[in-house]
PDB file of N, CA and C in Angstrom:
ATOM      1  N   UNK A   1      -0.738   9.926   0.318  1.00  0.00           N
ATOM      2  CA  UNK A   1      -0.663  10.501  -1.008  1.00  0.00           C
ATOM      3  C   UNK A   1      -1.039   9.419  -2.025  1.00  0.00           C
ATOM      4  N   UNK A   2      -2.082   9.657  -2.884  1.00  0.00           N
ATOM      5  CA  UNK A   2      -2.265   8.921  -3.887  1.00  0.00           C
ATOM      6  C   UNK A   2      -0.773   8.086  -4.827  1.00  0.00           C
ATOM      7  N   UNK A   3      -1.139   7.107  -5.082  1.00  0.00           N
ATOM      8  CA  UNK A   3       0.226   6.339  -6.272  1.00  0.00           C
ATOM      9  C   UNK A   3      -0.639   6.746  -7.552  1.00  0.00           C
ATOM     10  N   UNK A   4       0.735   7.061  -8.388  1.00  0.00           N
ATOM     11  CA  UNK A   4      -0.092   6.745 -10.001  1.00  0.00           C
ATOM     12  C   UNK A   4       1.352   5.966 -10.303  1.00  0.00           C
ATOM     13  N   UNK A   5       0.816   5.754 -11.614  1.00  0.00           N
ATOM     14  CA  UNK A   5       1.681   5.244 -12.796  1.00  0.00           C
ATOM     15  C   UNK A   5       3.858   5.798 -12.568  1.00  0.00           C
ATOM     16  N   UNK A   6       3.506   7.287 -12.029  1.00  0.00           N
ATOM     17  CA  UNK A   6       4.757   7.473 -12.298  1.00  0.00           C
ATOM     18  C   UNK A   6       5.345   7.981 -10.512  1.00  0.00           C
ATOM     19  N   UNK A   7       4.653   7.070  -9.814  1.00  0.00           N
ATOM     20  CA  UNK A   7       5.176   6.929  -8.483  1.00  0.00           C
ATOM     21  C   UNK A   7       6.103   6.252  -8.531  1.00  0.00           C
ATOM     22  N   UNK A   8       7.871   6.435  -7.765  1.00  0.00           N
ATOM     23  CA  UNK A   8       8.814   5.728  -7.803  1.00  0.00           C
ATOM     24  C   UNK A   8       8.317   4.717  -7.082  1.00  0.00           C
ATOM     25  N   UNK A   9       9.233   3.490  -7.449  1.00  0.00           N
ATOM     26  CA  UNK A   9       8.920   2.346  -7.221  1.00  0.00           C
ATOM     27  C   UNK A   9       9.201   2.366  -5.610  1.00  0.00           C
ATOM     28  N   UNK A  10      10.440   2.792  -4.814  1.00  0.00           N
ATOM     29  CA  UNK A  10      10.590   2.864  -3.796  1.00  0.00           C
ATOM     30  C   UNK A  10       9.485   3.498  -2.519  1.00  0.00           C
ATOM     31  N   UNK A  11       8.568   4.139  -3.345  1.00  0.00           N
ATOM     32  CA  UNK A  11       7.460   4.672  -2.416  1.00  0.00           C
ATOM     33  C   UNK A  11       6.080   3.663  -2.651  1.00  0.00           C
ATOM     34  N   UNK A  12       6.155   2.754  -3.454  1.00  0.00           N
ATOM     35  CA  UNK A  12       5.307   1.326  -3.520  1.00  0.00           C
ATOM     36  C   UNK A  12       5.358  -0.165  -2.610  1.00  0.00           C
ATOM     37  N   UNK A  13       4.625  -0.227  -2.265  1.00  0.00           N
ATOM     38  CA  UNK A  13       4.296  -1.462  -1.301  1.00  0.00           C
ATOM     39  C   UNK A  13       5.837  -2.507  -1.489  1.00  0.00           C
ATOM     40  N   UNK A  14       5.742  -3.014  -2.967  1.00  0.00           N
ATOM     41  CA  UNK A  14       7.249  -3.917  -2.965  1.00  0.00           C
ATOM     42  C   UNK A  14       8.391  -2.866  -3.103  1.00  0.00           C
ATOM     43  N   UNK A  15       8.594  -1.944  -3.021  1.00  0.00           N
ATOM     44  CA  UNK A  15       9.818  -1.064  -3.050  1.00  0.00           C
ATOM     45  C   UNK A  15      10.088  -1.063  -1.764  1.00  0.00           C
ATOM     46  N   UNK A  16       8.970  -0.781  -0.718  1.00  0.00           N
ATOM     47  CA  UNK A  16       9.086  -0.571   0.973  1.00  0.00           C
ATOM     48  C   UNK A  16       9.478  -1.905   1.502  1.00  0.00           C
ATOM     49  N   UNK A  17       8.632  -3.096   0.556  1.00  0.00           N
ATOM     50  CA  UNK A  17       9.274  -4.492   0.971  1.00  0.00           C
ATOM     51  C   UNK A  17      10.999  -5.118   1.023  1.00  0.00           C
ATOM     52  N   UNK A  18      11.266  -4.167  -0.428  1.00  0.00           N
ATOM     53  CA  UNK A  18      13.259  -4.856  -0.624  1.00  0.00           C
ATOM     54  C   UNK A  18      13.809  -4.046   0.461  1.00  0.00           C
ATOM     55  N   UNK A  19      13.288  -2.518   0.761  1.00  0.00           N
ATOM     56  CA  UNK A  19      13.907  -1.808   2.024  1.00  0.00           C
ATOM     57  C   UNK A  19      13.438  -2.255   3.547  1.00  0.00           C
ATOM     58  N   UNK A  20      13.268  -2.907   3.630  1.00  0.00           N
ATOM     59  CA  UNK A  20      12.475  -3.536   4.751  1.00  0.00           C
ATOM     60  C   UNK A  20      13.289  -4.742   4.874  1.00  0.00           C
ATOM     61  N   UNK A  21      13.419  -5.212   3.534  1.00  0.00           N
ATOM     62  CA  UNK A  21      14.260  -6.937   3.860  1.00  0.00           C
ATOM     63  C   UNK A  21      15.813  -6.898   4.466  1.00  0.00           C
ATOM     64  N   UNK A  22      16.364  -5.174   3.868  1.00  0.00           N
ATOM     65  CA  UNK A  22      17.378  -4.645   3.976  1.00  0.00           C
ATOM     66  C   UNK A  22      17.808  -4.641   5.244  1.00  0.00           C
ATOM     67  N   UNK A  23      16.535  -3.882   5.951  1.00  0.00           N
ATOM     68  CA  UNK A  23      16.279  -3.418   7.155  1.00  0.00           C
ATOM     69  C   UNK A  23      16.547  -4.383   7.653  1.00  0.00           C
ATOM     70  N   UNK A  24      16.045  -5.592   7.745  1.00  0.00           N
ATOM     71  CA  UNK A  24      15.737  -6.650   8.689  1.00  0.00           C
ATOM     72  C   UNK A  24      16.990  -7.199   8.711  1.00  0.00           C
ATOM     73  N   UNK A  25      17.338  -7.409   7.830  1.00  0.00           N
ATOM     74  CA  UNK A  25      18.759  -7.952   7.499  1.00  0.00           C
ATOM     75  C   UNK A  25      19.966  -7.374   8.059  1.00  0.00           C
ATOM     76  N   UNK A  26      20.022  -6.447   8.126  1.00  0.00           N
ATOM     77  CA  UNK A  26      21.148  -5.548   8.421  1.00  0.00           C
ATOM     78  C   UNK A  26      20.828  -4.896  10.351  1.00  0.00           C
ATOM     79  N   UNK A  27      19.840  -5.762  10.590  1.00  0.00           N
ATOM     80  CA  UNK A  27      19.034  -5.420  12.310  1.00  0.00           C
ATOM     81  C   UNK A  27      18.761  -3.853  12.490  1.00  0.00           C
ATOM     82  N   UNK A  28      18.456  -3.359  11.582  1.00  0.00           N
ATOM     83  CA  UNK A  28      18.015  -2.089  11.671  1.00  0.00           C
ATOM     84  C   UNK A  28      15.925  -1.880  12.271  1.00  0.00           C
ATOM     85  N   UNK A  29      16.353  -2.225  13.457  1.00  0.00           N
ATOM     86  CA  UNK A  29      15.032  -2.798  14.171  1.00  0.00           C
ATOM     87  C   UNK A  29      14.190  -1.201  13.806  1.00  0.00           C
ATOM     88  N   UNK A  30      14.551  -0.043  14.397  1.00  0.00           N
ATOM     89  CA  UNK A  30      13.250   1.313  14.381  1.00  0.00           C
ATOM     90  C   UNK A  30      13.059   1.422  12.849  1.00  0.00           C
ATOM     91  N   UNK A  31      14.258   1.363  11.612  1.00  0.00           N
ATOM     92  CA  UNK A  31      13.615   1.636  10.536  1.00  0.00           C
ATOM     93  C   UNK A  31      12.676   0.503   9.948  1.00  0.00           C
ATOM     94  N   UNK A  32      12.636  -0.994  10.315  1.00  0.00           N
ATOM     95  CA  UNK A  32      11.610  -1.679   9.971  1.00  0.00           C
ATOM     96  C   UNK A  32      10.691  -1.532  10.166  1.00  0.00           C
ATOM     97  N   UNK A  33      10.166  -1.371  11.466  1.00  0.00           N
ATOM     98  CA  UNK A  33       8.986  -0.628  11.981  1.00  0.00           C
ATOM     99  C   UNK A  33       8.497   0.225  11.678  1.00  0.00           C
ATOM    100  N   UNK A  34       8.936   1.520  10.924  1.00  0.00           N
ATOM    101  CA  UNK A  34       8.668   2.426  10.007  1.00  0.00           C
ATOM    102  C   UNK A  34       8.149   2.149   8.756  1.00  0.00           C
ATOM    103  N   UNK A  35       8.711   1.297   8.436  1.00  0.00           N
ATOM    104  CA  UNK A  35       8.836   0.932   6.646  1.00  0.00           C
ATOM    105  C   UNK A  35       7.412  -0.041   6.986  1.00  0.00           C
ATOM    106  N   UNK A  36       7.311  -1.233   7.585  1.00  0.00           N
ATOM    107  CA  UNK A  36       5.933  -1.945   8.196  1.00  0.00           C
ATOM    108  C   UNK A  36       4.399  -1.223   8.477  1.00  0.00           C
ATOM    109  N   UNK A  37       5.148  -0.237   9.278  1.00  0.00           N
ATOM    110  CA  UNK A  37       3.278   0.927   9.384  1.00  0.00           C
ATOM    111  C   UNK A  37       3.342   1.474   7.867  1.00  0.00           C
ATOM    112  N   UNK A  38       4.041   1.852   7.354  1.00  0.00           N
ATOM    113  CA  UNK A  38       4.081   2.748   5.903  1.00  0.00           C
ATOM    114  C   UNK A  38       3.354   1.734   5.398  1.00  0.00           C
ATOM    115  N   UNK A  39       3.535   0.725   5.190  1.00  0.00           N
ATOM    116  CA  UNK A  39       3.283  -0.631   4.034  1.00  0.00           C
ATOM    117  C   UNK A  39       1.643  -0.930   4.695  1.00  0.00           C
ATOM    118  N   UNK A  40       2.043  -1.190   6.012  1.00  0.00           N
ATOM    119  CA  UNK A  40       0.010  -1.107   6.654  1.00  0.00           C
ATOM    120  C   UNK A  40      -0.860  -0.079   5.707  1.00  0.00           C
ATOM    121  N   UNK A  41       0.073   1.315   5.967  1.00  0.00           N
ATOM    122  CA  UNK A  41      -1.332   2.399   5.651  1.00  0.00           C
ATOM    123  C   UNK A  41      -1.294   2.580   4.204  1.00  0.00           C
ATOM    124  N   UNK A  42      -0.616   1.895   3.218  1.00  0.00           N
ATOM    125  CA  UNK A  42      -0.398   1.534   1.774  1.00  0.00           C
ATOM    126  C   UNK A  42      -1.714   0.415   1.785  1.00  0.00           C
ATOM    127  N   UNK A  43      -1.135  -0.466   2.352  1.00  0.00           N
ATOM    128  CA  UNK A  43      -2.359  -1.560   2.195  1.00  0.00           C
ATOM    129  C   UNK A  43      -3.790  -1.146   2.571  1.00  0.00           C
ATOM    130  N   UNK A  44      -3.725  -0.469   3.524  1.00  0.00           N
ATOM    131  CA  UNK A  44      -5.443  -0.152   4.011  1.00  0.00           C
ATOM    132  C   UNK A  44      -5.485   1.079   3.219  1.00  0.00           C
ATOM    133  N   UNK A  45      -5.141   1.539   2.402  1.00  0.00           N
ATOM    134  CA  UNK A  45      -5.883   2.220   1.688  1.00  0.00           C
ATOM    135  C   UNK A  45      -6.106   1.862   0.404  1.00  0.00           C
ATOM    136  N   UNK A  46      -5.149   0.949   0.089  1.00  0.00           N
ATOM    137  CA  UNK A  46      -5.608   0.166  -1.113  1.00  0.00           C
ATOM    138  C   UNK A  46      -7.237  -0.518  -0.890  1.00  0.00           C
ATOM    139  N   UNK A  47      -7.034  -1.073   0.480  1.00  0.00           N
ATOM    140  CA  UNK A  47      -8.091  -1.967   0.922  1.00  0.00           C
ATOM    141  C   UNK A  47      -9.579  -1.208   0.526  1.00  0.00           C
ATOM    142  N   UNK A  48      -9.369   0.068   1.121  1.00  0.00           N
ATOM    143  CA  UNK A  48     -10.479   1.218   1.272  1.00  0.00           C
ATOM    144  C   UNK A  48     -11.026   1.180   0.060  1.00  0.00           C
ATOM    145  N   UNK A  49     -10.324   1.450  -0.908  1.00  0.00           N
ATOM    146  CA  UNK A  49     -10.217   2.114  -2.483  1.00  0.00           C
ATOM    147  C   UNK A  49     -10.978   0.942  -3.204  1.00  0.00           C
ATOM    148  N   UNK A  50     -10.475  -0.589  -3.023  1.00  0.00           N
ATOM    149  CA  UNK A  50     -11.204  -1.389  -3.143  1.00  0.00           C
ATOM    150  C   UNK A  50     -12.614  -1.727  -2.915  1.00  0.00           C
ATOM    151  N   UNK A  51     -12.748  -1.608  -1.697  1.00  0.00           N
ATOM    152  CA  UNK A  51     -14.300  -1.607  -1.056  1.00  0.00           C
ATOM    153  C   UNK A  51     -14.981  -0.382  -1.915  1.00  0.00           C
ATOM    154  N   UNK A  52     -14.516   0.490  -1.763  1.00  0.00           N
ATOM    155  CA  UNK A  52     -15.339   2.006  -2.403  1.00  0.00           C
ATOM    156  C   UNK A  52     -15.788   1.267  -4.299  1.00  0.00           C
ATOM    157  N   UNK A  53     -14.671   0.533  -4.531  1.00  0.00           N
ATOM    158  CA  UNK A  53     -15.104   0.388  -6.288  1.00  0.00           C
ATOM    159  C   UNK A  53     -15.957  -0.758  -6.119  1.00  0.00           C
ATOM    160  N   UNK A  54     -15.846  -1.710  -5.164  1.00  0.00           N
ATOM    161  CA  UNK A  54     -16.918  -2.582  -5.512  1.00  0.00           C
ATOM    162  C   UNK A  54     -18.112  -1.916  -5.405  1.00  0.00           C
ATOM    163  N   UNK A  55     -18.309  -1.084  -3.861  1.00  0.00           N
ATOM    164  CA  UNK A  55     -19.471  -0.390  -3.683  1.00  0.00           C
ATOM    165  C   UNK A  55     -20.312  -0.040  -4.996  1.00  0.00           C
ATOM    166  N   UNK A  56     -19.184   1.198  -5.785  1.00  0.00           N
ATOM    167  CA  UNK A  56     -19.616   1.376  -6.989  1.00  0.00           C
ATOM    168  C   UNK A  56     -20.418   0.924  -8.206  1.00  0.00           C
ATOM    169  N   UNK A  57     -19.737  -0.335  -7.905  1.00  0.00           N
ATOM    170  CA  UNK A  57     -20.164  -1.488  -9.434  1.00  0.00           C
ATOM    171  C   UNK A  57     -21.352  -2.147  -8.717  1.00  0.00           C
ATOM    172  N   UNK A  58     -21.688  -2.160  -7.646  1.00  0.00           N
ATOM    173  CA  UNK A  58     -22.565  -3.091  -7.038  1.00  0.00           C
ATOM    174  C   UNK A  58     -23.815  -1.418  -7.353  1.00  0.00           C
ATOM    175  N   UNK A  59     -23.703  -0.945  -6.905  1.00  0.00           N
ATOM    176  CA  UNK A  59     -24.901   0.258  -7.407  1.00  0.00           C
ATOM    177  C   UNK A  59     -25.114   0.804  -8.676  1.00  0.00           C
ATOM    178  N   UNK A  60     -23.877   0.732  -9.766  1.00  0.00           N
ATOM    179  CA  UNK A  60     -23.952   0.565 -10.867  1.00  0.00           C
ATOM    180  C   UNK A  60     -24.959  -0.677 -11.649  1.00  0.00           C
ATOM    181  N   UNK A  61     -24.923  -1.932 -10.914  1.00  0.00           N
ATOM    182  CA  UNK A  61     -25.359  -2.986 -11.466  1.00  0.00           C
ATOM    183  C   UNK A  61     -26.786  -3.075 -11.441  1.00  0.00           C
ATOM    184  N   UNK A  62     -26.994  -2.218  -9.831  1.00  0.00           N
ATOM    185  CA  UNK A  62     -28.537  -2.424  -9.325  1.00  0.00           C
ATOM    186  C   UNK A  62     -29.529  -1.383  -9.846  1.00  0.00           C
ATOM    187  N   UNK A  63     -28.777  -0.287 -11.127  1.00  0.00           N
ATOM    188  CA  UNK A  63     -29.585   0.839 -11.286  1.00  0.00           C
ATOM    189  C   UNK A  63     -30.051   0.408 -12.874  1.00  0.00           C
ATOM    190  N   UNK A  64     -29.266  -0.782 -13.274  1.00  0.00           N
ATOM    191  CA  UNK A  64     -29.641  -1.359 -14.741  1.00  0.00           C
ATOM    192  C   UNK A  64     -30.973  -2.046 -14.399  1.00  0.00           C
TER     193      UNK A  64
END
């Protein structure tokens, strides 16, 4: 699911991180592992989203 502006913080990369530290802390081994792939497929789609805008600006640049 897309993040905007008024995504709770707890469904954001460092929100999954303080529940995760929780996790770890408290040896709650299956919910870390949960909270870890969540935060992967947060990151690789950030990653994606990234690549796609450079793409953008790089064909933007080459049509001036």
């Amino acid at each position: 699911m897309p993040k905007t502006i008024n995504t709770p913080r707890e469904e954001l990369i460092c929100g999954k991180l303080d529940f995760l530290l929780k996790a770890v802390i408290a040896g709650e081994k299956f919910t870390a592992i949960d909270l870890i792939n969540s935060i992967r497929t947060d990151a690789e789609r950030m990653e994606r989203k990234l690549i796609m805008r450079k793409q953008e600006a790089r064909a933007l640049a080459n049509e001036r």
